[in-house]
Protein backbone atom coordinates (compact mmCIF):
# COMPACT_ATOMS: atom_id res chain seq x y z
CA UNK A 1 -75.27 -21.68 -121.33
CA UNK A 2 -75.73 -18.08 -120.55
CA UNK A 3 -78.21 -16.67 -118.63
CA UNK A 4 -81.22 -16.04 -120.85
CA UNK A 5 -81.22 -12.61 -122.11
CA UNK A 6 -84.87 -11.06 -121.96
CA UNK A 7 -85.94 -7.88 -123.80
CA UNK A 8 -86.59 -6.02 -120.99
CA UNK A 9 -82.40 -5.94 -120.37
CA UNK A 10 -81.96 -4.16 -123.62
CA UNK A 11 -85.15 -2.37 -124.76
CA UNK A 12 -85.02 1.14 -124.69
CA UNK A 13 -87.83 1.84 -121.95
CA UNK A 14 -90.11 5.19 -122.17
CA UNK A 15 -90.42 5.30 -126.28
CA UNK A 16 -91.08 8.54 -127.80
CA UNK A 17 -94.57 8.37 -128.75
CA UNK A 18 -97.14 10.54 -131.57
CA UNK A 19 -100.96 10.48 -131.59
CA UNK A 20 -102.23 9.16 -134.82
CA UNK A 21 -103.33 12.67 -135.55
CA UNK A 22 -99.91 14.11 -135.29
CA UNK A 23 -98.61 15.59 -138.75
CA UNK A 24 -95.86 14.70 -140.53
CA UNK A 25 -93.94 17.77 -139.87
CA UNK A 26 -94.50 17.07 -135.87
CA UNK A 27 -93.31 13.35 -136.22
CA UNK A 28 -90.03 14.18 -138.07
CA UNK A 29 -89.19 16.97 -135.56
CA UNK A 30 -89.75 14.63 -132.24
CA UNK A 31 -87.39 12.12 -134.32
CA UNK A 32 -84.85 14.45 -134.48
CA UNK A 33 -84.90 16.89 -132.18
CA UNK A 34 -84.98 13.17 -130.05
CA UNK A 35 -82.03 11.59 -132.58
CA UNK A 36 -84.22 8.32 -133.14
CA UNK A 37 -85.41 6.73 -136.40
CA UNK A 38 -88.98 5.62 -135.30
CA UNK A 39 -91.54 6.69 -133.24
CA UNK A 40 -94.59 4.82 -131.78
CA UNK A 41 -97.95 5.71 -132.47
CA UNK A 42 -100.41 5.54 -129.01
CA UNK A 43 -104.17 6.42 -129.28
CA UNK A 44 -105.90 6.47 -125.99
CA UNK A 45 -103.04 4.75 -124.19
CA UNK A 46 -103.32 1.62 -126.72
CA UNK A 47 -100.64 1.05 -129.99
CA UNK A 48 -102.26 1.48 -133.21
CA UNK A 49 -98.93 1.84 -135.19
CA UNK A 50 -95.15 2.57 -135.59
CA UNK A 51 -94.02 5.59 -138.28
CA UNK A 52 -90.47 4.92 -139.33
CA UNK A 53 -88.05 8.06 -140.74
CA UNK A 54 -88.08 6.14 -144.18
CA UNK A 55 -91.67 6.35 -143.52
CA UNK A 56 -91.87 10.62 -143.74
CA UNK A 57 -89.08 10.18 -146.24
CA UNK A 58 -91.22 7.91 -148.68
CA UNK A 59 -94.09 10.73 -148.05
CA UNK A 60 -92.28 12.47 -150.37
CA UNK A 61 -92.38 9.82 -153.89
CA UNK A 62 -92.70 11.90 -157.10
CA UNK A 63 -96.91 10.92 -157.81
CA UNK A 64 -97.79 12.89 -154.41
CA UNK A 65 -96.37 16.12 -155.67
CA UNK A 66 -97.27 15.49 -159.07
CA UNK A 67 -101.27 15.52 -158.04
CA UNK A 68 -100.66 19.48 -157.55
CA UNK A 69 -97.14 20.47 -157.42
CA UNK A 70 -98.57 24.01 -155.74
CA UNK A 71 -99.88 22.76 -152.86
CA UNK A 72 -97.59 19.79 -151.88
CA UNK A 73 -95.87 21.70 -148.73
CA UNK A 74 -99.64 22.31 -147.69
CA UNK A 75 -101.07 18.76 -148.24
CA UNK A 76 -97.75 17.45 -146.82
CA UNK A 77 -98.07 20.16 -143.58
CA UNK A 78 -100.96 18.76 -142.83
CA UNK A 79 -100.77 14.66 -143.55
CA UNK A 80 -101.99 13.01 -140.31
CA UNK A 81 -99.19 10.30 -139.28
CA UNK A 82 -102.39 7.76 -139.63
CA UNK A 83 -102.10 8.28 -143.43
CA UNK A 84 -97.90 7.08 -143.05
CA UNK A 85 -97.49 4.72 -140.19
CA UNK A 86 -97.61 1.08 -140.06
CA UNK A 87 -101.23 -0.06 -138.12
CA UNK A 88 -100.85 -2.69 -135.80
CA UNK A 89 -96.72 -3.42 -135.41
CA UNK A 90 -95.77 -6.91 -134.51
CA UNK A 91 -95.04 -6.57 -130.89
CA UNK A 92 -93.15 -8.68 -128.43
CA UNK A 93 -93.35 -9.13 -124.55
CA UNK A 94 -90.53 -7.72 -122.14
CA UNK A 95 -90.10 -11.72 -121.13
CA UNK A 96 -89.41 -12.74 -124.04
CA UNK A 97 -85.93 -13.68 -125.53
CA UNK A 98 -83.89 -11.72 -127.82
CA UNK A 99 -83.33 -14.69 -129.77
CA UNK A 100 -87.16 -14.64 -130.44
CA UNK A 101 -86.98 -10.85 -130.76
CA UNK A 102 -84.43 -11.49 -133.84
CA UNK A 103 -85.58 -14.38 -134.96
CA UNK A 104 -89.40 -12.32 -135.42
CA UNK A 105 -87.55 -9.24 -136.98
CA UNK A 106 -85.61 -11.28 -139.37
CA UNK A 107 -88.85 -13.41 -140.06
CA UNK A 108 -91.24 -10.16 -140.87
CA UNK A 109 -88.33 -8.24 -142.34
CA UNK A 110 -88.65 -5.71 -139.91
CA UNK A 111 -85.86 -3.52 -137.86
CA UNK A 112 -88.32 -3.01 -134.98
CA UNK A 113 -90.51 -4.06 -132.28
CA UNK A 114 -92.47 -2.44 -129.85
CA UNK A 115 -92.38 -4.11 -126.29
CA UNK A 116 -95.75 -4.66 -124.39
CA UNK A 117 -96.91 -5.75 -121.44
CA UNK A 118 -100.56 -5.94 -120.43
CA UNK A 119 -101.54 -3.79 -123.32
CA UNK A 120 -99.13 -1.28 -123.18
CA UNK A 121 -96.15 -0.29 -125.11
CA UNK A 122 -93.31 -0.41 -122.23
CA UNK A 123 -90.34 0.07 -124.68
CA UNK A 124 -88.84 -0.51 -128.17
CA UNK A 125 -86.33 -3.09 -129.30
CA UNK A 126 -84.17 -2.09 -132.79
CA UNK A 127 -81.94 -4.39 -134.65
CA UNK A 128 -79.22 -1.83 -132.81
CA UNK A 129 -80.43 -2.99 -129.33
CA UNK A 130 -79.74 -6.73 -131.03
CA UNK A 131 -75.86 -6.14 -132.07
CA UNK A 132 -75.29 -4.69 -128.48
CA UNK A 133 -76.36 -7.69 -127.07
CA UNK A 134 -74.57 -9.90 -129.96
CA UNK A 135 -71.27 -7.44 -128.98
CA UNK A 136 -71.90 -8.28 -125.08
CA UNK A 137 -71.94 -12.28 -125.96
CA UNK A 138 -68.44 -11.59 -127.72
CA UNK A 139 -67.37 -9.85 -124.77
CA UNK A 140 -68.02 -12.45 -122.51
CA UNK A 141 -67.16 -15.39 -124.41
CA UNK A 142 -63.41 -13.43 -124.93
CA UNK A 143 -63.20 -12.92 -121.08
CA UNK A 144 -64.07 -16.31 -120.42
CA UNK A 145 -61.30 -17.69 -122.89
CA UNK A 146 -58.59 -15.40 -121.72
CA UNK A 147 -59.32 -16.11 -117.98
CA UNK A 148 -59.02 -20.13 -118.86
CA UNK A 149 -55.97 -18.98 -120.67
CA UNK A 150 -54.80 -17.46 -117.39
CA UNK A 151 -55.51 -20.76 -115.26
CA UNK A 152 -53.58 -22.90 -117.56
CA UNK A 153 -50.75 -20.63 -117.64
CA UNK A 154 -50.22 -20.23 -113.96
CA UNK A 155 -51.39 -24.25 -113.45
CA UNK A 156 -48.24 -24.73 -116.03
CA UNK A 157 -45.84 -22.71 -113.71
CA UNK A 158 -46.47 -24.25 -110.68
């Protein structure tokens, strides 16, 4: 078996955080100015929410602009990340497995979780964190068979 692979081996540690009262046009320059697809949302150190990049994108649906097409880059300038994000994220300790991590993320239908410990976000595990570790298994499981490989083959020229 393994050694158990915990979270905190493959979160991303020091997540790129908003304030609820960040706007919209603030959150989707952080995400990419910072390349990243999510951003966590802290409020006097604690995590009230997650806003996703689908999340800004889906600010945009058709019956927003068409309450008054004229000012929709003003109401939109404006929109506190409160008004987008997703309050209260499932969240998941640094200790605890990835298999729980994708087991939880396939469970809620979620690509995300943020990581905390004692009431604070430490880091951020994606589904993308979850195929690196899934490639690293691979890895090792292909080293392992080609090194038994090896033995046999030299054991057989002996």
């Amino acid at each position: 078996n393994p050694r158990e692979r915990m979270i905190r081996d493959w979160m991303t540690t020091d997540p790129v955080t908003v304030t609820s009262n960040a706007t919209l046009p603030e959150a989707y320059w952080l995400m990419v100015e910072n390349r990243i697809r999510r951003l966590l949302v802290i409020d006097a150190g604690r995590l009230v929410g997650i806003v996703t990049m689908e999340d800004l994108r889906g600010s945009f649906r058709p019956e927003i602009i068409a309450i008054n097409a004229l000012k929709v880059n003003e109401i939109l300038a404006e929109m506190p990340i409160r008004q987008l994000m997703s309050k209260d994220p499932i969240t998941i300790s640094p200790t605890a497995s990835v298999t729980e991590a994708a087991q939880t993320m396939l469970e809620h239908k979620i690509s995300t979780l943020p990581v905390v410990e004692s009431g604070t976000a430490v880091g951020i595990i994606t589904e993308s964190d979850l195929f690196r570790v899934l490639v690293d298994i691979c890895l090792s499981r292909e080293a392992q068979r080609d090194e038994m490989m090896n033995n046999e083959t030299a054991e057989g020229s002996e």
